[in-house]
Protein backbone atom coordinates (compact mmCIF):
# COMPACT_ATOMS: atom_id res chain seq x y z
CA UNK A 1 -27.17 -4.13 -37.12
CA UNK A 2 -26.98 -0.49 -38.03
CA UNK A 3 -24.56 2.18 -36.92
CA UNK A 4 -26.78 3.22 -34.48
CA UNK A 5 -26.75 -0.19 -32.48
CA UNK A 6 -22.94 -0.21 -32.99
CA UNK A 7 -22.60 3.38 -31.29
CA UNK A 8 -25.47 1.95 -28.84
CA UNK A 9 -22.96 -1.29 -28.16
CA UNK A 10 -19.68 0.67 -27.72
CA UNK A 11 -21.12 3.37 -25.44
CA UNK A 12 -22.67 0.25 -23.14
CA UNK A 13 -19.08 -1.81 -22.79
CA UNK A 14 -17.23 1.81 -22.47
CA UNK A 15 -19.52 2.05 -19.53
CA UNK A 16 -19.22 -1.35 -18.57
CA UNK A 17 -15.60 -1.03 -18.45
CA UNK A 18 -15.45 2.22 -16.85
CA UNK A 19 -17.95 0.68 -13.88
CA UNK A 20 -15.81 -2.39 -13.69
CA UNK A 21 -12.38 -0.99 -13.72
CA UNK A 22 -13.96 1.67 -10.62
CA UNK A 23 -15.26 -1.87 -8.79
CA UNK A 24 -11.54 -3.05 -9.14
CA UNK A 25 -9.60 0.23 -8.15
CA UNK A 26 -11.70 0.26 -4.95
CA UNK A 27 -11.18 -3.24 -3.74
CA UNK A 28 -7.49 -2.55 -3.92
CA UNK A 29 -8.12 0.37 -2.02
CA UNK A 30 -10.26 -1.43 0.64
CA UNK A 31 -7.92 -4.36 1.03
CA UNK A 32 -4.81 -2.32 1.66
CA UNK A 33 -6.71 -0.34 4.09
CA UNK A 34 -7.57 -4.09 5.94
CA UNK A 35 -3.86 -4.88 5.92
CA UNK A 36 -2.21 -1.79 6.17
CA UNK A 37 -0.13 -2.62 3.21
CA UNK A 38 2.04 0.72 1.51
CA UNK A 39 2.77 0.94 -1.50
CA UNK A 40 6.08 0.42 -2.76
CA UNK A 41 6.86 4.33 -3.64
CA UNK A 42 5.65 4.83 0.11
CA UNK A 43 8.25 2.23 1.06
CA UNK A 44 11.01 3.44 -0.29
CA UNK A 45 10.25 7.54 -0.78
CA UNK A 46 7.95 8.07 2.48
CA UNK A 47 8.34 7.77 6.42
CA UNK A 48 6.17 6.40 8.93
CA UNK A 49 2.01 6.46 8.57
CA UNK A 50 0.87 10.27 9.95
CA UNK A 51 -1.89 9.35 13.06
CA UNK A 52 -5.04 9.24 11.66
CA UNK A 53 -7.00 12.91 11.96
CA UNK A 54 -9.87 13.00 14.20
CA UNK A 55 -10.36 9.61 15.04
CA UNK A 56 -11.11 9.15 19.00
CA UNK A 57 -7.83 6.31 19.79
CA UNK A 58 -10.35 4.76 22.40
């Protein structure tokens, strides 16, 4: 394999990593959204949840 497939290689697993790593990130998001879960800074450093903005209560 020349350097050319090795660039071709490294720049497809940085990506793959990259994509991966966004998948991950947002299904933490997404699940602490379902269960209202804070995070721990927000625990100890924040108050109560602000109302959500615009959103009809109905």
């Amino acid at each position: 394999m020349g350097d050319s497939g090795l660039i071709y290689m490294l720049a497809f697993t940085t990506f793959a990593l990259v994509i991966l790593f966004l998948i991950w990130q947002r299904m933490r998001v997404q699940r602490a959204k379902e269960t209202g879960e804070r995070s721990s800074f927000t625990d100890h450093h924040g108050g109560p949840p602000r109302p959500h903005q615009g959103v009809d209560p109905r």
